[in-house]
C-alpha atoms as a PDB file:
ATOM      1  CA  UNK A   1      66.144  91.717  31.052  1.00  0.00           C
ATOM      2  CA  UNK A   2      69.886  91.751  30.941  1.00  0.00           C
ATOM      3  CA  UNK A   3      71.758  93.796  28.315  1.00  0.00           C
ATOM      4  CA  UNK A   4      75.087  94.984  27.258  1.00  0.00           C
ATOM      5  CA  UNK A   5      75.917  98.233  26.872  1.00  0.00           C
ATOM      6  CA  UNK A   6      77.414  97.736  24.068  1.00  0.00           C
ATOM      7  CA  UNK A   7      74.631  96.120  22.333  1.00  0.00           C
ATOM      8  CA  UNK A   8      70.822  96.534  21.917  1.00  0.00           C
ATOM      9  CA  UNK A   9      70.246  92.680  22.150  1.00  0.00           C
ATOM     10  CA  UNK A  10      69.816  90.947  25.042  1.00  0.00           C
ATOM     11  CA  UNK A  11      72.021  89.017  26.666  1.00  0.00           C
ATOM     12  CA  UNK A  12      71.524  85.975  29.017  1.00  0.00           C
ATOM     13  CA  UNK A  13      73.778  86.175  31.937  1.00  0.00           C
ATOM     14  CA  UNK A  14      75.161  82.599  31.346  1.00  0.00           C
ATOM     15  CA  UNK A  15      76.443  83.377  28.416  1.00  0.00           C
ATOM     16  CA  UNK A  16      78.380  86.376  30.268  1.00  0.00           C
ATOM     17  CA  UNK A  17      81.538  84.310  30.821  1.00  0.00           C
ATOM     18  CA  UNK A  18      81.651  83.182  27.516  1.00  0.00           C
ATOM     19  CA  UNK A  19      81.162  86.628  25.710  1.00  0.00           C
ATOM     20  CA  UNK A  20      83.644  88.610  27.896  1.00  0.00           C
ATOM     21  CA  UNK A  21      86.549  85.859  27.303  1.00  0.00           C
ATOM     22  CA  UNK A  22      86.148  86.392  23.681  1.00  0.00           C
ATOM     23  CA  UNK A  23      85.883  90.329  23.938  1.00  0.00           C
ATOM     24  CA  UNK A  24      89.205  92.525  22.119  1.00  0.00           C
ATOM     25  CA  UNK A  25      91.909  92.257  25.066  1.00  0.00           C
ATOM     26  CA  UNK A  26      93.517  95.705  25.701  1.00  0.00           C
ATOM     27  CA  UNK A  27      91.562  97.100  23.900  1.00  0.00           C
ATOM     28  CA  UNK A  28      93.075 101.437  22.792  1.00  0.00           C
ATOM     29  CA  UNK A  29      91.521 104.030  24.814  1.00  0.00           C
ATOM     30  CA  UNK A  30      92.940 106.746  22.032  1.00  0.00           C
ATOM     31  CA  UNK A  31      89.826 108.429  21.622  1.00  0.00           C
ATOM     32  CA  UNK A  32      88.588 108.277  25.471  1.00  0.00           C
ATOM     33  CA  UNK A  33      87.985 112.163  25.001  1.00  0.00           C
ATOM     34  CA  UNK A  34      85.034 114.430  27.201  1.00  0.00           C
ATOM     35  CA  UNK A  35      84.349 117.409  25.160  1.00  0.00           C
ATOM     36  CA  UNK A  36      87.855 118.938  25.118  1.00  0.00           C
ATOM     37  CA  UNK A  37      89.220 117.118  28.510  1.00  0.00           C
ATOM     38  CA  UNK A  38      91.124 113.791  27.886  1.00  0.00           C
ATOM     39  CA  UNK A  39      90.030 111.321  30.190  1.00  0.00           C
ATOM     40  CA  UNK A  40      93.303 110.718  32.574  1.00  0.00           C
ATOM     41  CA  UNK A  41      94.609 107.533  30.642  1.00  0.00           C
ATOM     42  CA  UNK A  42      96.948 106.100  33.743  1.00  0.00           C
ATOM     43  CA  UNK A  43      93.478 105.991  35.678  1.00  0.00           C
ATOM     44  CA  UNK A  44      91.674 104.516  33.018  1.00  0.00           C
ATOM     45  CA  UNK A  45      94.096 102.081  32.712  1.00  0.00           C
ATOM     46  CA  UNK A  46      94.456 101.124  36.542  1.00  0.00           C
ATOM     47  CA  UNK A  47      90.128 100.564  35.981  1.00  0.00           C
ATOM     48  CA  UNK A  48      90.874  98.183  33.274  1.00  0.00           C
ATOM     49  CA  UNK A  49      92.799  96.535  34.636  1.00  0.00           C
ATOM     50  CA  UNK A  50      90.944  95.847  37.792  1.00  0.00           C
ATOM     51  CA  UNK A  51      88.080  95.143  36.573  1.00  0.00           C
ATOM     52  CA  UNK A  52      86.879  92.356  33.884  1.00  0.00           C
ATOM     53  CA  UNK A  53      83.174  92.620  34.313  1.00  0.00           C
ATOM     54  CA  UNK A  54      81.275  95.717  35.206  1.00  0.00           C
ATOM     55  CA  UNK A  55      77.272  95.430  36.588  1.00  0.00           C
ATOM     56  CA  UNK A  56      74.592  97.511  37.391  1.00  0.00           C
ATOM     57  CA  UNK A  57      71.612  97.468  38.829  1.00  0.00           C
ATOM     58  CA  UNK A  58      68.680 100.044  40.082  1.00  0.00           C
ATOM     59  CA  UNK A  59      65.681 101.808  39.221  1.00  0.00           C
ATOM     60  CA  UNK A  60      64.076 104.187  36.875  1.00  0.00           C
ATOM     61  CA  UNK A  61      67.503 106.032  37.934  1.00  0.00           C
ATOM     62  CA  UNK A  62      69.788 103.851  36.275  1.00  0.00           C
ATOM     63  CA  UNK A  63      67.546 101.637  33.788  1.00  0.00           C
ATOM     64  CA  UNK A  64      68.458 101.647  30.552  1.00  0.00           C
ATOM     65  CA  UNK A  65      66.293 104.072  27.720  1.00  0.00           C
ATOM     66  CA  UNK A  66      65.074 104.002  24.232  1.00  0.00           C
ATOM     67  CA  UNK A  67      65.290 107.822  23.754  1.00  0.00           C
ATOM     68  CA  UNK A  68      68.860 108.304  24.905  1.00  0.00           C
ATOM     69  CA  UNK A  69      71.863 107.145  27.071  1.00  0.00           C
ATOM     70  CA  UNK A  70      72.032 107.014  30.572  1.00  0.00           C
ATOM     71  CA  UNK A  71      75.480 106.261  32.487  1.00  0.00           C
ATOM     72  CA  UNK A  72      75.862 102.795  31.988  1.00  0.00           C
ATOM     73  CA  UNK A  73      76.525 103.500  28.471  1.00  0.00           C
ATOM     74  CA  UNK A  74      78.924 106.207  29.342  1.00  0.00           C
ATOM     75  CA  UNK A  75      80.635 104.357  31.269  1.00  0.00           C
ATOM     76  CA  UNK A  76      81.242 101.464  28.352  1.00  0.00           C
ATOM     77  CA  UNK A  77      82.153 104.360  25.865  1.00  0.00           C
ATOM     78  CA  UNK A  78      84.809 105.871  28.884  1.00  0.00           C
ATOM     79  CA  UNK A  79      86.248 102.380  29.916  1.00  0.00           C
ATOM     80  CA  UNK A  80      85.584 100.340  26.267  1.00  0.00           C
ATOM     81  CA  UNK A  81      83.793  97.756  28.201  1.00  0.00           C
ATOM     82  CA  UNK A  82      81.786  95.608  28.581  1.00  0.00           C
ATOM     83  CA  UNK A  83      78.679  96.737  31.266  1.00  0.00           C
ATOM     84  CA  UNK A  84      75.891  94.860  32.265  1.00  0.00           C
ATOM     85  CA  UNK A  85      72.534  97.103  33.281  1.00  0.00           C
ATOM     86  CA  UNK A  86      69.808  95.005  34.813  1.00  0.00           C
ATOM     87  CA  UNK A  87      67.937  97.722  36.318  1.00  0.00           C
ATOM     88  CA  UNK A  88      64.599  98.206  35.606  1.00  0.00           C
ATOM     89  CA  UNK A  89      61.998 100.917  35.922  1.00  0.00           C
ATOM     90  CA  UNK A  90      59.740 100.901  39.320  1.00  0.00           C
ATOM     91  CA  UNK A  91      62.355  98.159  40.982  1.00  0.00           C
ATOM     92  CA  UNK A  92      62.490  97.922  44.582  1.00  0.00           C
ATOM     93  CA  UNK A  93      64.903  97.733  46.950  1.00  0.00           C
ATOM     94  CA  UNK A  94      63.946  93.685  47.532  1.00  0.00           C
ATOM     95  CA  UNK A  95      64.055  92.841  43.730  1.00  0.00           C
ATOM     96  CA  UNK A  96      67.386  94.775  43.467  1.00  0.00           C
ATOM     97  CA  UNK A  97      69.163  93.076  45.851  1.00  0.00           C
ATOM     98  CA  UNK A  98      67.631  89.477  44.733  1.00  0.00           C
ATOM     99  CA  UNK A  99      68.434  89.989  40.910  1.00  0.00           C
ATOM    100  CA  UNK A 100      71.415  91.352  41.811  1.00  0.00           C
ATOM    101  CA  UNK A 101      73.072  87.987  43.628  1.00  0.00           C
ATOM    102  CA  UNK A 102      71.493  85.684  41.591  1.00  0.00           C
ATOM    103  CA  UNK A 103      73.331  87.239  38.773  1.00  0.00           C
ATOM    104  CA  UNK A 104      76.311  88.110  40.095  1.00  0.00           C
ATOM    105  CA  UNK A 105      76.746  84.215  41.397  1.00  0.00           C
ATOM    106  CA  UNK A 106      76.076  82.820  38.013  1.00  0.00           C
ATOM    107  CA  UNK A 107      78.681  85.854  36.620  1.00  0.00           C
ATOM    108  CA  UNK A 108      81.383  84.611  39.422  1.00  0.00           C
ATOM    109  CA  UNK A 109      81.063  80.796  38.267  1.00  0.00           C
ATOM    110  CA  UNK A 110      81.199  81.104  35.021  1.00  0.00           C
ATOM    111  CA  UNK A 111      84.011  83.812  35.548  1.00  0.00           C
ATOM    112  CA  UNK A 112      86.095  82.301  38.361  1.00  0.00           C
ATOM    113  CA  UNK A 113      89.006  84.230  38.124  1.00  0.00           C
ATOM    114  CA  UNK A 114      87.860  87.572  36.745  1.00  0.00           C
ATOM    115  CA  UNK A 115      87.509  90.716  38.900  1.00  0.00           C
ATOM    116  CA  UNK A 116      84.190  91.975  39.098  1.00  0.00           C
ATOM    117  CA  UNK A 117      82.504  95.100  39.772  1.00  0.00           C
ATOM    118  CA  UNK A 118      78.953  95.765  41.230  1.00  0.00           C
ATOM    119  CA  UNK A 119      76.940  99.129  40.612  1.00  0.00           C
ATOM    120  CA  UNK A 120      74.077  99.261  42.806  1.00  0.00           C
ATOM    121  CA  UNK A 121      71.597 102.313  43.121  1.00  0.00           C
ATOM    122  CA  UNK A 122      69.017 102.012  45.324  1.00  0.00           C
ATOM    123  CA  UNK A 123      65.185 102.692  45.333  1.00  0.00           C
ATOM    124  CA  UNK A 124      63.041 104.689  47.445  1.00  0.00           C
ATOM    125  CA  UNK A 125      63.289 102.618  51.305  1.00  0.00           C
ATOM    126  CA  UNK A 126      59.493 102.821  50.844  1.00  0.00           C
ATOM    127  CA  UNK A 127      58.839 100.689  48.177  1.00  0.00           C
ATOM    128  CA  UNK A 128      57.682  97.645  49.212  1.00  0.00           C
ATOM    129  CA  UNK A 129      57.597  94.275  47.386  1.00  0.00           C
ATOM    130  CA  UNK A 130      54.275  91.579  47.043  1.00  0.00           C
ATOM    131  CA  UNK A 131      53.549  88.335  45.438  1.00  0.00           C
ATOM    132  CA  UNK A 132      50.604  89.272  43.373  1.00  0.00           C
ATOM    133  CA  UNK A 133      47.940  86.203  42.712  1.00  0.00           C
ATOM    134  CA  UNK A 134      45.189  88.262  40.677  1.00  0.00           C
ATOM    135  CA  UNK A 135      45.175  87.667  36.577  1.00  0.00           C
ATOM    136  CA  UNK A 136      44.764  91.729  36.112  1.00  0.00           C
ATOM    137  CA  UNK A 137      47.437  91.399  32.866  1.00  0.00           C
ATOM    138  CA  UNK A 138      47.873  94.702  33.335  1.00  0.00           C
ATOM    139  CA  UNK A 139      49.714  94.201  36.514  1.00  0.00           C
ATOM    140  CA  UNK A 140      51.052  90.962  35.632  1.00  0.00           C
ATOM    141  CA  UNK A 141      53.062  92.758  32.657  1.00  0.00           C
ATOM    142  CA  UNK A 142      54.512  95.484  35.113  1.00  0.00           C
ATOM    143  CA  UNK A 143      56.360  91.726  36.774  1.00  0.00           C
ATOM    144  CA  UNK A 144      60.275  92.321  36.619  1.00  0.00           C
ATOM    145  CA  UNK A 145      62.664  89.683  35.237  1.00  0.00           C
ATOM    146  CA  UNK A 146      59.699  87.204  33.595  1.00  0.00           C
ATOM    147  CA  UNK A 147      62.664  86.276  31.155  1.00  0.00           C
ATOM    148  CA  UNK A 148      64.361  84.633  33.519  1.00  0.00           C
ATOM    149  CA  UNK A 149      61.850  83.559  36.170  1.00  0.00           C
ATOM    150  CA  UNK A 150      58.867  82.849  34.932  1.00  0.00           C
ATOM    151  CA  UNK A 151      56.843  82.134  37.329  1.00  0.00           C
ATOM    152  CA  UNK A 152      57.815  85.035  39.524  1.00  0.00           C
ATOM    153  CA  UNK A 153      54.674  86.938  40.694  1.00  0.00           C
ATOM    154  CA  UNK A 154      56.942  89.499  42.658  1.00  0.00           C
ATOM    155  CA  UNK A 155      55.695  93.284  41.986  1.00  0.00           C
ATOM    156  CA  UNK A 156      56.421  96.239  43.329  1.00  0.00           C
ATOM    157  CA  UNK A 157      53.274  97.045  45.283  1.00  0.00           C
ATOM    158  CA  UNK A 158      53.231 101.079  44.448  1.00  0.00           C
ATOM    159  CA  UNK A 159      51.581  99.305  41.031  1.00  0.00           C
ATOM    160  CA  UNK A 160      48.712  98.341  43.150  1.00  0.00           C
ATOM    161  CA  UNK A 161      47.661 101.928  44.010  1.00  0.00           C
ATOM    162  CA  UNK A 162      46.145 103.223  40.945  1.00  0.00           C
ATOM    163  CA  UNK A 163      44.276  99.902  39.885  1.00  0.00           C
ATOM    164  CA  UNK A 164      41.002  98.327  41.033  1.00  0.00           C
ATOM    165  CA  UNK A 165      43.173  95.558  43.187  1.00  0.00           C
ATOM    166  CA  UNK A 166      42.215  93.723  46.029  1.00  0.00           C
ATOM    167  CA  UNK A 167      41.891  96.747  48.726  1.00  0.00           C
ATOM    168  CA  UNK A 168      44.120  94.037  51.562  1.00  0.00           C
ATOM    169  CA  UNK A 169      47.370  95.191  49.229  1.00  0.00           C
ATOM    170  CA  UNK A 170      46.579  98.825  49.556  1.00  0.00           C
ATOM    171  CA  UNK A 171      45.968  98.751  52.835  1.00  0.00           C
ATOM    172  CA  UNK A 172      49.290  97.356  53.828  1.00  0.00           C
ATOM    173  CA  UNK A 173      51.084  99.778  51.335  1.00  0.00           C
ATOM    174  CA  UNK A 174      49.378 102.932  52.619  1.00  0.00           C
ATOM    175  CA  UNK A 175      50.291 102.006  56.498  1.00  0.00           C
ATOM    176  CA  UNK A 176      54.015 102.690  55.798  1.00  0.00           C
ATOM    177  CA  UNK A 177      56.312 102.149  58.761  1.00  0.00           C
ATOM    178  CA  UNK A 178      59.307 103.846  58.046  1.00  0.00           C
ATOM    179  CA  UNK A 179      61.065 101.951  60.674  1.00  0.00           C
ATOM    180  CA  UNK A 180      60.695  98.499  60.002  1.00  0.00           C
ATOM    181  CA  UNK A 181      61.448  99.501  56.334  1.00  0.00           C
ATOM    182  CA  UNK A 182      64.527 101.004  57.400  1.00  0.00           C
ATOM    183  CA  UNK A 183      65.461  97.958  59.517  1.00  0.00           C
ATOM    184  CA  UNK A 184      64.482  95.723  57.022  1.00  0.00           C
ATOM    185  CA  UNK A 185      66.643  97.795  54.221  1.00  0.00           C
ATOM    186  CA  UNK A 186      69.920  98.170  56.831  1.00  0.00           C
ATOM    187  CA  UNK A 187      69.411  93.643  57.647  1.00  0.00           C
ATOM    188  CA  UNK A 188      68.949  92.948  53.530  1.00  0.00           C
ATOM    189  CA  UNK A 189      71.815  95.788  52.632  1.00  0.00           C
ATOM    190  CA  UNK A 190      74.208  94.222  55.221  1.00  0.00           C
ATOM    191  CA  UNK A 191      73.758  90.814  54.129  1.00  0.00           C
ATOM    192  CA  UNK A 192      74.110  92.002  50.281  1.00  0.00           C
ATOM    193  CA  UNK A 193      77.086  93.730  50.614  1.00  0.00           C
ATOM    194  CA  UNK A 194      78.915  90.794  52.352  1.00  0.00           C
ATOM    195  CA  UNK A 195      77.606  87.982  50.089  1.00  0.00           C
ATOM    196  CA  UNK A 196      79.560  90.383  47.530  1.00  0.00           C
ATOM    197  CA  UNK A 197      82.759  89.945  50.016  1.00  0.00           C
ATOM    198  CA  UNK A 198      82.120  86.482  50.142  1.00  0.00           C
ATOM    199  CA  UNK A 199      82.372  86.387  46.089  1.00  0.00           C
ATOM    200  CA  UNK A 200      85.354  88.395  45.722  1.00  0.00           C
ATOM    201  CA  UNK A 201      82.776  91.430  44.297  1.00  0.00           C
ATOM    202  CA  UNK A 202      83.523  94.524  44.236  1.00  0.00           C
ATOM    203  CA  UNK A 203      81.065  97.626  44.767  1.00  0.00           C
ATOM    204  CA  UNK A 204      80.040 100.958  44.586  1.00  0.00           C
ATOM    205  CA  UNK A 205      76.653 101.512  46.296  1.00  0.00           C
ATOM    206  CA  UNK A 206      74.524 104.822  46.001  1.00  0.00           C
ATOM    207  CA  UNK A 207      70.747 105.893  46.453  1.00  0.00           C
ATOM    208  CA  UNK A 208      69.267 106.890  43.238  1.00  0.00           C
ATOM    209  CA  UNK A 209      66.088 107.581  44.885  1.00  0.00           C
ATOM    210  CA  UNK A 210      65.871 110.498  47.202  1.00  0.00           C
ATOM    211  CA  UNK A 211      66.054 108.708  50.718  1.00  0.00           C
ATOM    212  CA  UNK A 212      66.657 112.022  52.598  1.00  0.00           C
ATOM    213  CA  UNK A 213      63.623 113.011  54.737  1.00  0.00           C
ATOM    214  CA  UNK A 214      61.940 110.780  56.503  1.00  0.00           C
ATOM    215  CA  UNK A 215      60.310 112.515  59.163  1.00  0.00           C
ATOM    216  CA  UNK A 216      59.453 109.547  61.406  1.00  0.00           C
ATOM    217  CA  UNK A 217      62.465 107.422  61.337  1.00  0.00           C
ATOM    218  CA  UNK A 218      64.089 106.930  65.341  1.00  0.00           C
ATOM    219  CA  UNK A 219      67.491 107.528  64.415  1.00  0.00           C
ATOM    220  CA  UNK A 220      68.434 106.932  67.802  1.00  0.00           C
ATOM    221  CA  UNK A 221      67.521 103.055  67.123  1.00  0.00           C
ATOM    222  CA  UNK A 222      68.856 102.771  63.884  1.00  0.00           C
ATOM    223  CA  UNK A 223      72.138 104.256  64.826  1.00  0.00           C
ATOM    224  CA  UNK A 224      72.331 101.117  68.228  1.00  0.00           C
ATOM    225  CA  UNK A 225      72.146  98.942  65.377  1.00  0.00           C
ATOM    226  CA  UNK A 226      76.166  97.078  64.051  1.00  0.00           C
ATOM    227  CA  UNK A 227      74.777  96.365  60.673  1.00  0.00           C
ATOM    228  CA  UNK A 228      73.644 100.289  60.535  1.00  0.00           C
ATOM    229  CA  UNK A 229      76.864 101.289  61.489  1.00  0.00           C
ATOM    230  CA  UNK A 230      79.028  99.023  59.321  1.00  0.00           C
ATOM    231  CA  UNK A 231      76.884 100.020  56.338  1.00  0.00           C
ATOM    232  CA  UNK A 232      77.480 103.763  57.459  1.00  0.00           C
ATOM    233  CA  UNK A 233      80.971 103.543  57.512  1.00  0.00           C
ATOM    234  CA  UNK A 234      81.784 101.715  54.530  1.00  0.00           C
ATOM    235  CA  UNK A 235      83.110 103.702  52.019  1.00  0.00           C
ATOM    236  CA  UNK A 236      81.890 101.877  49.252  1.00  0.00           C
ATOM    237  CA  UNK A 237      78.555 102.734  49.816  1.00  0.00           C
ATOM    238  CA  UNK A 238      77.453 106.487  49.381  1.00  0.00           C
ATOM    239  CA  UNK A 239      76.121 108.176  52.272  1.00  0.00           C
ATOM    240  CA  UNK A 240      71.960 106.678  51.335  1.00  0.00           C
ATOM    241  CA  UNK A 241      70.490 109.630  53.378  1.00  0.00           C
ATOM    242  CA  UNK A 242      72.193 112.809  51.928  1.00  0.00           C
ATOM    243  CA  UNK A 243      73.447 111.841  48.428  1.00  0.00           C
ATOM    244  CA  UNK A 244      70.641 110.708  45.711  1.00  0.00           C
ATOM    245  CA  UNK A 245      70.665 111.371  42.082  1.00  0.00           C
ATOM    246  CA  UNK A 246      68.177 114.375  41.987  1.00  0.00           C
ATOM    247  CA  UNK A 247      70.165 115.626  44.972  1.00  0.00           C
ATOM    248  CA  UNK A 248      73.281 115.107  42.438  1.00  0.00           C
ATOM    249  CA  UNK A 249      71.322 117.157  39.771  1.00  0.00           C
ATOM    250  CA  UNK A 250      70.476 120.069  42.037  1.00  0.00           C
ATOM    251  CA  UNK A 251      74.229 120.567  43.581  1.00  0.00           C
ATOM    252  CA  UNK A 252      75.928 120.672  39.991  1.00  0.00           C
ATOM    253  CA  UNK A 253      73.435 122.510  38.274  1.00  0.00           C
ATOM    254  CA  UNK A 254      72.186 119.832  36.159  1.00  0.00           C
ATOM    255  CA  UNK A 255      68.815 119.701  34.047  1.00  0.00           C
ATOM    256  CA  UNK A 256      66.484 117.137  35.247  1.00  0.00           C
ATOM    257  CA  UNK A 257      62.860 115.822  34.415  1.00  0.00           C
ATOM    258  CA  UNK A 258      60.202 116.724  36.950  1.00  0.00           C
ATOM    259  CA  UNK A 259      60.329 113.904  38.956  1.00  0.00           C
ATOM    260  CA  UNK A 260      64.565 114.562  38.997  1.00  0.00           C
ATOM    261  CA  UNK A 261      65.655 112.003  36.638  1.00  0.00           C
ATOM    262  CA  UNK A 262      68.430 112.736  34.733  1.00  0.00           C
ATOM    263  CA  UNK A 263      68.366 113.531  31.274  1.00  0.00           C
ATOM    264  CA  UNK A 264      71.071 112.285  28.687  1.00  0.00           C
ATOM    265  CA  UNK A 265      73.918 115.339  29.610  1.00  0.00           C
ATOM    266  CA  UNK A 266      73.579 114.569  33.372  1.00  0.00           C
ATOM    267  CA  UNK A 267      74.055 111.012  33.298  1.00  0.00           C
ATOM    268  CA  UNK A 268      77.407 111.323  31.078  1.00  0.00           C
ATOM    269  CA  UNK A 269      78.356 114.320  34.464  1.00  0.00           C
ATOM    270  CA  UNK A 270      77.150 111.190  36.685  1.00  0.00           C
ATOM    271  CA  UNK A 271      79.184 108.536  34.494  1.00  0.00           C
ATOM    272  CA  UNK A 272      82.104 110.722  35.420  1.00  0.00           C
ATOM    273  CA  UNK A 273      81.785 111.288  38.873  1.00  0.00           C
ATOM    274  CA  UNK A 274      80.837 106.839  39.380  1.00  0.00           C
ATOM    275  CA  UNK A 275      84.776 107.291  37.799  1.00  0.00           C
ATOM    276  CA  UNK A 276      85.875 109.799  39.752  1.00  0.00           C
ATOM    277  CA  UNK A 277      84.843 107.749  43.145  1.00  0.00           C
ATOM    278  CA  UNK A 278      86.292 104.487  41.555  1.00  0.00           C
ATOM    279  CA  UNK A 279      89.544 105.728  40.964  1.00  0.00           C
ATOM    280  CA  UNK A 280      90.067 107.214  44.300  1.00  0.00           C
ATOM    281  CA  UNK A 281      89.121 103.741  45.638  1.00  0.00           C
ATOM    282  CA  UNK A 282      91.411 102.043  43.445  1.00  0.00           C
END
């Protein structure tokens, strides 16, 4: 489900162009105020500028909440725009990636001109992805997305674990391979970030997930690989493997919930430093 920050009410992404032609142009960042720190106005205004449309996408890290605001709605109260969040709780890496470039395409046609920013913060490596064919509607209502495809059976297998599934599912989830998920994340994360190029999209790409410690990964091969080291040295994405949201959290001091998501305080701190790294990009 797509929705703007601004709004409670969904939005379908072809009507994107549309709404954000008709928005307020210029529109006064007078009361652009943290606590008692003004928001630096001549960087606020260089963001404006840039940027016409702003997306994000993600998991449990960045989805949106009913009980409180997370930083996608920060970032429309800093900036006064528009934001679209399509990430959704217990996404993986696969249906990230997907969702994101099939709505980012349909945002770039029916925006041609406009500058565009992409958001992206990444799931656990781990999390694999599985066409599900069993009627269990308990499963089938954990799908992603059904409001715009349908007839996607796509899940996140981790939903698999604690139901009475067929046990072939389980049985490929529980013999992770760290390193064909990690080559498989660098080949999909390499392609993703330069069908953005190829669009004229702009990013900023972090881990929201903790991707730190994985024990078995052969670094050695990883690091032979070009698309490992492009990624690695792009400075639009945030190092995957030592930065994550809970690690975020823990190095500024910031309350979390147990399983080191951030509650509404941190995400207006992480809303500030997204800013902070796009204006020293810009």
């Amino acid at each position: 489900m797509l929705y703007y920050t601004h709004s409670k009410e969904c939005v379908n992404i072809w009507r994107v162009g549309r709404a954000a032609r008709q928005r307020i142009a210029n529109p006064s960042l007078s009361n652009g105020w943290i606590g008692s720190t003004p928001i630096l106005s001549a960087k606020i205004n260089n963001f404006m500028k840039k940027y016409d449309h702003i997306y994000v996408n993600g998991d449990s890290y960045s989805a949106k909440m009913t009980n409180q605001q997370v930083y996608s709605d920060f970032l429309r109260k800093k900036l006064q725009q528009f934001v679209i969040n399509q990430a959704v709780i217990g996404s993986n890496n696969n249906r990230i990636f997907r969702t994101s470039i099939e709505s980012l395409i349909k945002l770039r046609q029916a925006s041609p001109d406009n500058q565009i920013l992409a958001i992206i913060g990444i799931s656990f490596v781990t999390r694999d992805e599985i066409w599900y064919e069993d009627n269990d509607q308990k499963i089938l209502s954990k799908i992603p997305d059904l409001n715009h495809y349908p007839e996607s059976k796509l899940i996140t297998a981790d939903f698999l674990l604690s139901d009475n599934t067929w046990s072939t599912a389980k049985a490929i989830l529980l013999d992770l391979n760290i390193n064909r998920q990690l080559t498989h994340f660098y080949t999909n994360l390499f392609m993703f970030v330069n069908t953005l190029k190829m669009y004229n999209i702009d990013y900023l790409i972090f881990s929201g997930a903790n991707n730190e410690n994985w024990g078995n990964a052969q670094w050695n091969y990883l690091k032979s690989l070009e698309m490992f080291k492009i990624c690695g040295t792009d400075s639009n994405i945030i190092d995957l493997h030592k930065f994550s949201i809970p690690k975020f959290a823990e190095t500024n001091n910031i309350a979390t919930t147990s399983t080191g998501h951030l509650l509404e305080d941190g995400h207006e701190k992480f809303s500030q430093f997204l800013l902070d790294k796009l204006d020293f990009k810009n």
